[in-house]
C-alpha atoms as a PDB file:
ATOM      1  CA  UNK A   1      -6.486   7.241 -16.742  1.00  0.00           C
ATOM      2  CA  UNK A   2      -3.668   9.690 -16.877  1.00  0.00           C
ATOM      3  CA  UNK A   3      -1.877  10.801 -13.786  1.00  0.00           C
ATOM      4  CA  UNK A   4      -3.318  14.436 -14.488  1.00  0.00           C
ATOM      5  CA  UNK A   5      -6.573  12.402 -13.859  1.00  0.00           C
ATOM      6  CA  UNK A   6      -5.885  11.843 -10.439  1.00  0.00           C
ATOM      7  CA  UNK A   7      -4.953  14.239  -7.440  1.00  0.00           C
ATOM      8  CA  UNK A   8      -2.994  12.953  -4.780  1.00  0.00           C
ATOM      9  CA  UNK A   9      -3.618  14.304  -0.686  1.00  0.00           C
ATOM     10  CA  UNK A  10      -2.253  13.700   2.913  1.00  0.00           C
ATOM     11  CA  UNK A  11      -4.395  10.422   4.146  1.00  0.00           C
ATOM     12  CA  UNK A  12      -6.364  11.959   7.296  1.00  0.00           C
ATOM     13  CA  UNK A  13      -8.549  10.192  10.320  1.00  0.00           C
ATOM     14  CA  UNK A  14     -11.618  11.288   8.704  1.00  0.00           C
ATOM     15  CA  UNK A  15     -11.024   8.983   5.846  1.00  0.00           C
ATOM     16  CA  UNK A  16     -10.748   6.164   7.897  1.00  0.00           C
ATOM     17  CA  UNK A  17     -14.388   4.688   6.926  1.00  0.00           C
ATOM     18  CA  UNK A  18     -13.941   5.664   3.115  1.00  0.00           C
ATOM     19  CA  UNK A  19     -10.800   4.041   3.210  1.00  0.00           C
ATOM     20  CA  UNK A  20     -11.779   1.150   4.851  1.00  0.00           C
ATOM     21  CA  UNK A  21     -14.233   0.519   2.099  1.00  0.00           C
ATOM     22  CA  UNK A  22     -11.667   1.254  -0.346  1.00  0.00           C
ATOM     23  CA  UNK A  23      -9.697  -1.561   1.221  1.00  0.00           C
ATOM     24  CA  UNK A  24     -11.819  -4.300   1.577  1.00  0.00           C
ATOM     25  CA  UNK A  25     -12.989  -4.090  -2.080  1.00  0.00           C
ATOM     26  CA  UNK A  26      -9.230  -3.382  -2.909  1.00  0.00           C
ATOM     27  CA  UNK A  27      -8.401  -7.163  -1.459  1.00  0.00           C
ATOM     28  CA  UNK A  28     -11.177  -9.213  -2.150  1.00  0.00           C
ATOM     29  CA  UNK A  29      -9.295 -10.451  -5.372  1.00  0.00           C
ATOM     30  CA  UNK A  30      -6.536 -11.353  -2.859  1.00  0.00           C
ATOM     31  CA  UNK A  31      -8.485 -13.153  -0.960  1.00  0.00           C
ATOM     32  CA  UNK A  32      -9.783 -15.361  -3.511  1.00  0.00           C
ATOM     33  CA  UNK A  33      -6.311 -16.240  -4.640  1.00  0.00           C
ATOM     34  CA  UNK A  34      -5.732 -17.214  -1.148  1.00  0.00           C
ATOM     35  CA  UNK A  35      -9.377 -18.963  -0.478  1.00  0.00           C
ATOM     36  CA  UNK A  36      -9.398 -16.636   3.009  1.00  0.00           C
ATOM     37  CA  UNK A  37     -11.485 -14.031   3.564  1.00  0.00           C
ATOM     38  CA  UNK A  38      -9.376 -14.096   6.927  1.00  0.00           C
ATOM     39  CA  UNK A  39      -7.209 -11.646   5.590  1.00  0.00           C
ATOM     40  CA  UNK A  40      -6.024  -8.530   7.800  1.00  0.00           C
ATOM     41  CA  UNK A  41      -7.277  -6.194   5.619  1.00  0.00           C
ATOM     42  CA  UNK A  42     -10.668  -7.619   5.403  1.00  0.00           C
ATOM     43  CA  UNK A  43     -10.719  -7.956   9.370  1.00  0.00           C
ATOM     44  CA  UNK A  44      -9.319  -4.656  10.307  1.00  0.00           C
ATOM     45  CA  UNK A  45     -12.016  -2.776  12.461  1.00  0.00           C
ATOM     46  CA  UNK A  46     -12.721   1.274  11.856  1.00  0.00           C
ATOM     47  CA  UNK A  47     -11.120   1.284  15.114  1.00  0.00           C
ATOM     48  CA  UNK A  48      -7.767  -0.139  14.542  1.00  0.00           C
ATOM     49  CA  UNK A  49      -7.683   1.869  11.007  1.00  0.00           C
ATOM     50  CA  UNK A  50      -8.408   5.596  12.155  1.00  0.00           C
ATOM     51  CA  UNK A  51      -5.432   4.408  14.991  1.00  0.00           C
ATOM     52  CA  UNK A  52      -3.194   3.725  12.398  1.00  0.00           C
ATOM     53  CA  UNK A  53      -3.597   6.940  11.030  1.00  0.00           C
ATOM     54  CA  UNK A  54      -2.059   9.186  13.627  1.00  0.00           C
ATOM     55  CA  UNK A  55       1.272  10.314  12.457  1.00  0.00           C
ATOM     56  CA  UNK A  56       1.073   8.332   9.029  1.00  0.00           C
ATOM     57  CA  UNK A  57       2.884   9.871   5.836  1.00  0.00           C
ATOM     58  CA  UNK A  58       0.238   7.660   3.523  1.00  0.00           C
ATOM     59  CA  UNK A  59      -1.760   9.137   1.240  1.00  0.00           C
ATOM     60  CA  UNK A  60      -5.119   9.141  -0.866  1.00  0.00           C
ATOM     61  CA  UNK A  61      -5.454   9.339  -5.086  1.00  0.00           C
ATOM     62  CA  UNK A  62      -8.824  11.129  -5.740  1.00  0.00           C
ATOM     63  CA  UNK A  63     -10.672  11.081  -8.951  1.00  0.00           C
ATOM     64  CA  UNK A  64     -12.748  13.831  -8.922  1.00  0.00           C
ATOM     65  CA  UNK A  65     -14.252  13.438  -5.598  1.00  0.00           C
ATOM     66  CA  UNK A  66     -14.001   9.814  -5.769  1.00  0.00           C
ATOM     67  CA  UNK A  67     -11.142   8.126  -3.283  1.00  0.00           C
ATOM     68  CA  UNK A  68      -9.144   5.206  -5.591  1.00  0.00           C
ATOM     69  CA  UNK A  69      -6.492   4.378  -4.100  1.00  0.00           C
ATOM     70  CA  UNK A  70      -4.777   4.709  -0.509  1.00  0.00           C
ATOM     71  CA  UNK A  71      -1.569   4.274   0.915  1.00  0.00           C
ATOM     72  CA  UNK A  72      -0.620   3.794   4.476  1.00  0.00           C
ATOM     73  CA  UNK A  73       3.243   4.808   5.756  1.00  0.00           C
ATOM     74  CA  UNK A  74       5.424   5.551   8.592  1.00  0.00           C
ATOM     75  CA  UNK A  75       9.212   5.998   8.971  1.00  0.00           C
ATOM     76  CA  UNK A  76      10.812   3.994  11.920  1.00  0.00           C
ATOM     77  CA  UNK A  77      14.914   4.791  12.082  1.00  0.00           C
ATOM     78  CA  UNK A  78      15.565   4.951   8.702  1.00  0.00           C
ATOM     79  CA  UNK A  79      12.833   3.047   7.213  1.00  0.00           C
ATOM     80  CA  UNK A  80      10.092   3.527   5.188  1.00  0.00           C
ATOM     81  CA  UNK A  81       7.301   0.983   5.973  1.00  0.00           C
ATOM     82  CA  UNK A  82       4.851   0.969   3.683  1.00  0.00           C
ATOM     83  CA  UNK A  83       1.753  -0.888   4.039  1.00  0.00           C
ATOM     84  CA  UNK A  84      -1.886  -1.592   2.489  1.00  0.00           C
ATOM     85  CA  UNK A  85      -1.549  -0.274  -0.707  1.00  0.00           C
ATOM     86  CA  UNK A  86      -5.458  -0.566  -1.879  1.00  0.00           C
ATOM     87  CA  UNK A  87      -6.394   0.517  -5.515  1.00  0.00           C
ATOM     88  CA  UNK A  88     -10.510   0.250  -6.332  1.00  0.00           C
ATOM     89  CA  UNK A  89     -11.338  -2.592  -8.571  1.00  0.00           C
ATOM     90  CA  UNK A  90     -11.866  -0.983 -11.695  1.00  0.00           C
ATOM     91  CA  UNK A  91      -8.722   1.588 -11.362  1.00  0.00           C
ATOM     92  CA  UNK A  92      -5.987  -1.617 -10.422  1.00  0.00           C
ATOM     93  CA  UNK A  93      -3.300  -1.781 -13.709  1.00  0.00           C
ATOM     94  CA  UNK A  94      -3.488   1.942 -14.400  1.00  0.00           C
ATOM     95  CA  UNK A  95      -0.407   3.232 -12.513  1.00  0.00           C
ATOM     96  CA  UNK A  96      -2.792   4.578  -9.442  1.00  0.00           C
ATOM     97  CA  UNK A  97      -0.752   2.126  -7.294  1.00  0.00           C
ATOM     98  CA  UNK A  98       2.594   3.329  -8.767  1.00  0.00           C
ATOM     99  CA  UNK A  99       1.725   6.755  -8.380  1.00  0.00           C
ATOM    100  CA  UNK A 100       1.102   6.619  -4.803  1.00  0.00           C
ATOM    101  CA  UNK A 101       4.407   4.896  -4.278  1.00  0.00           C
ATOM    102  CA  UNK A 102       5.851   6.849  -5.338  1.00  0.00           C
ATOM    103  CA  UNK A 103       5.071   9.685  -3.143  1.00  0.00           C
ATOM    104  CA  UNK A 104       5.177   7.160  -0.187  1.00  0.00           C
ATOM    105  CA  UNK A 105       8.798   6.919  -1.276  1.00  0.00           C
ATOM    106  CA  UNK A 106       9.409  11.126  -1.812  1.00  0.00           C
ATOM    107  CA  UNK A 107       7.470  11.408   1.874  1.00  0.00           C
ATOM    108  CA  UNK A 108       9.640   9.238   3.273  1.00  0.00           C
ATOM    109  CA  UNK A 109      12.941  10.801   1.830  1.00  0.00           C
ATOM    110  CA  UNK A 110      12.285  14.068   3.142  1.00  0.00           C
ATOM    111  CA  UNK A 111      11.415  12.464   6.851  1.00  0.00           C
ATOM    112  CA  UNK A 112      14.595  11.041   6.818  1.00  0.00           C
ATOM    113  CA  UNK A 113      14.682   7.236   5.693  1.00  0.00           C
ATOM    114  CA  UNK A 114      17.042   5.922   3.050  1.00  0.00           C
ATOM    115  CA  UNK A 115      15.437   2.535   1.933  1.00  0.00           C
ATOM    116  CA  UNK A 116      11.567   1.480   1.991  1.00  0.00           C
ATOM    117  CA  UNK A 117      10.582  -1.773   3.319  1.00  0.00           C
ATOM    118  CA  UNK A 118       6.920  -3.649   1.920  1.00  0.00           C
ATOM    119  CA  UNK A 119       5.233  -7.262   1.608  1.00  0.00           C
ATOM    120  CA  UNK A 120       3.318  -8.931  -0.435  1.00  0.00           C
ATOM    121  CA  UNK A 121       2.073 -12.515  -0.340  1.00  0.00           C
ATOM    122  CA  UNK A 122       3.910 -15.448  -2.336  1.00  0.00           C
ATOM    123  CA  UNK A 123       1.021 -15.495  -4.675  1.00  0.00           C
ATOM    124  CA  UNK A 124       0.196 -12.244  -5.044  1.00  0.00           C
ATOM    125  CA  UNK A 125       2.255 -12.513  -8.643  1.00  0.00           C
ATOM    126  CA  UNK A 126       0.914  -8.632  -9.757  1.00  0.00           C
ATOM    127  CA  UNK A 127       1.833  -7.157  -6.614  1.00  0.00           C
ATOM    128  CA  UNK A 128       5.261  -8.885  -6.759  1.00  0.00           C
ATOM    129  CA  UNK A 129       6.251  -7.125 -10.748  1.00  0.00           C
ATOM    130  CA  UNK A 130       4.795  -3.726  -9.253  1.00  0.00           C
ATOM    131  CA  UNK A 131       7.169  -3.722  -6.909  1.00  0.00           C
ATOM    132  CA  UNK A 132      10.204  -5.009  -8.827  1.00  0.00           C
ATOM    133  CA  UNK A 133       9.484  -2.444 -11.593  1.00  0.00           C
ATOM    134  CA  UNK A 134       9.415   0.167  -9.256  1.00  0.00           C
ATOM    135  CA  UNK A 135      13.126  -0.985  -8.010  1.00  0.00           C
ATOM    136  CA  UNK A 136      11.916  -3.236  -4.968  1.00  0.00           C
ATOM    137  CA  UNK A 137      14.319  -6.597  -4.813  1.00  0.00           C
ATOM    138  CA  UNK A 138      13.516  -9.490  -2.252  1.00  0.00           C
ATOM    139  CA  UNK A 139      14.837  -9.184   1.109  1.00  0.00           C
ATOM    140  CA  UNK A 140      13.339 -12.092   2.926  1.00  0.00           C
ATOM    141  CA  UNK A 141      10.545 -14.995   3.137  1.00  0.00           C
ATOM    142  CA  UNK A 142       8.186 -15.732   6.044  1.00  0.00           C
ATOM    143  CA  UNK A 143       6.229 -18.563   5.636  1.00  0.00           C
ATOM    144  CA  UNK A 144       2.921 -18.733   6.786  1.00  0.00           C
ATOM    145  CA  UNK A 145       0.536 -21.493   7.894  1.00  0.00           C
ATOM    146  CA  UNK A 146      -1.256 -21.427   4.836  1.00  0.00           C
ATOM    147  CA  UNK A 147       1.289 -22.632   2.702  1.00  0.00           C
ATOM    148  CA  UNK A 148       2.432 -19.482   1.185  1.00  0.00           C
ATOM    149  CA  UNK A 149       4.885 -16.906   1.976  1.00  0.00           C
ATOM    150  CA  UNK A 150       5.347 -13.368   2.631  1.00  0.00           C
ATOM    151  CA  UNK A 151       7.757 -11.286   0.607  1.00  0.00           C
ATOM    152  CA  UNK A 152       9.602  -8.619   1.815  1.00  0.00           C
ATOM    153  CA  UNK A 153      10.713  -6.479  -0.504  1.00  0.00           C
ATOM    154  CA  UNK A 154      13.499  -3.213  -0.433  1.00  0.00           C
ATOM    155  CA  UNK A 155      14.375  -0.677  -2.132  1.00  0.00           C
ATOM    156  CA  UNK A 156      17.088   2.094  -1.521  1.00  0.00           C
ATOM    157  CA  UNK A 157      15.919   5.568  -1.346  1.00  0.00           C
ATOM    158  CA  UNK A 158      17.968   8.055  -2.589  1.00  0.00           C
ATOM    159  CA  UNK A 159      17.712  11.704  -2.744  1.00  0.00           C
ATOM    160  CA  UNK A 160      16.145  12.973  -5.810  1.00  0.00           C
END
């Protein structure tokens, strides 16, 4: 898949169940290398995701008609928080994920924020080299009661 493959829109509350869907088969790999299913994003309700939506700078990658990847966002200060990144199954490792960080990231610039803030788990090793080839460096550790970690990552954003 080339990036002219893919079109990339404004996520909207009417995607909220499509999205959903995408999600939940997005992470069911990360739940196995966890052994939870009692992940957030497999427990978030319809509810809780079409609130997240209001005033989000995420976005969808379309294939076709097809939704493959989503992207939530939202600028706090300076900040970029981005959050559930969620690529379909059979489209993970083919730059749909680094595609729509990259306009996370170009989103955020023009809002105003100057570095980007995400997390990962500790053993979510994939996720981790994404983000570190796209110029995200550790900025903290939480540990969590399960024995792993989450990993905060940053990256500056500067003006392109």
């Amino acid at each position: 898949m080339s990036e002219v493959d893919v079109a990339v829109r404004d996520i909207r509350i009417e995607d909220a169940g499509e999205v959903l869907t995408l999600q939940r088969a997005a992470f069911v790999q990360e739940a196995l290398i966890y052994g939870s299913p009692e992940m957030p994003p497999l427990t978030q309700t319809l509810e809780e995701l079409e609130h997240e939506l209001h005033d989000n700078l995420g976005c969808v990658a379309l294939e076709g008609s097809r939704m493959i990847g989503a992207v939530r966002a939202r600028v706090v200060g300076e900040l970029l928080l981005v959050g559930r990144i969620s690529i379909a199954p059979d489209a993970q490792g083919k730059g749909v994920g680094t595609l729509l960080l990259a306009e996370v990231e170009r989103r955020g610039r023009e809002a105003g924020a100057t570095e980007s803030e995400l997390f990962t788990g500790s053993l979510s090793e994939a996720n981790l080299r994404l983000y570190e080839r796209e110029g995200y460096a550790e900025s903290q550790r939480v540990p969590g009661d399960d024995g792993t970690e989450q990993v905060f990552l940053r990256k500056t954003l500067v003006s392109s």
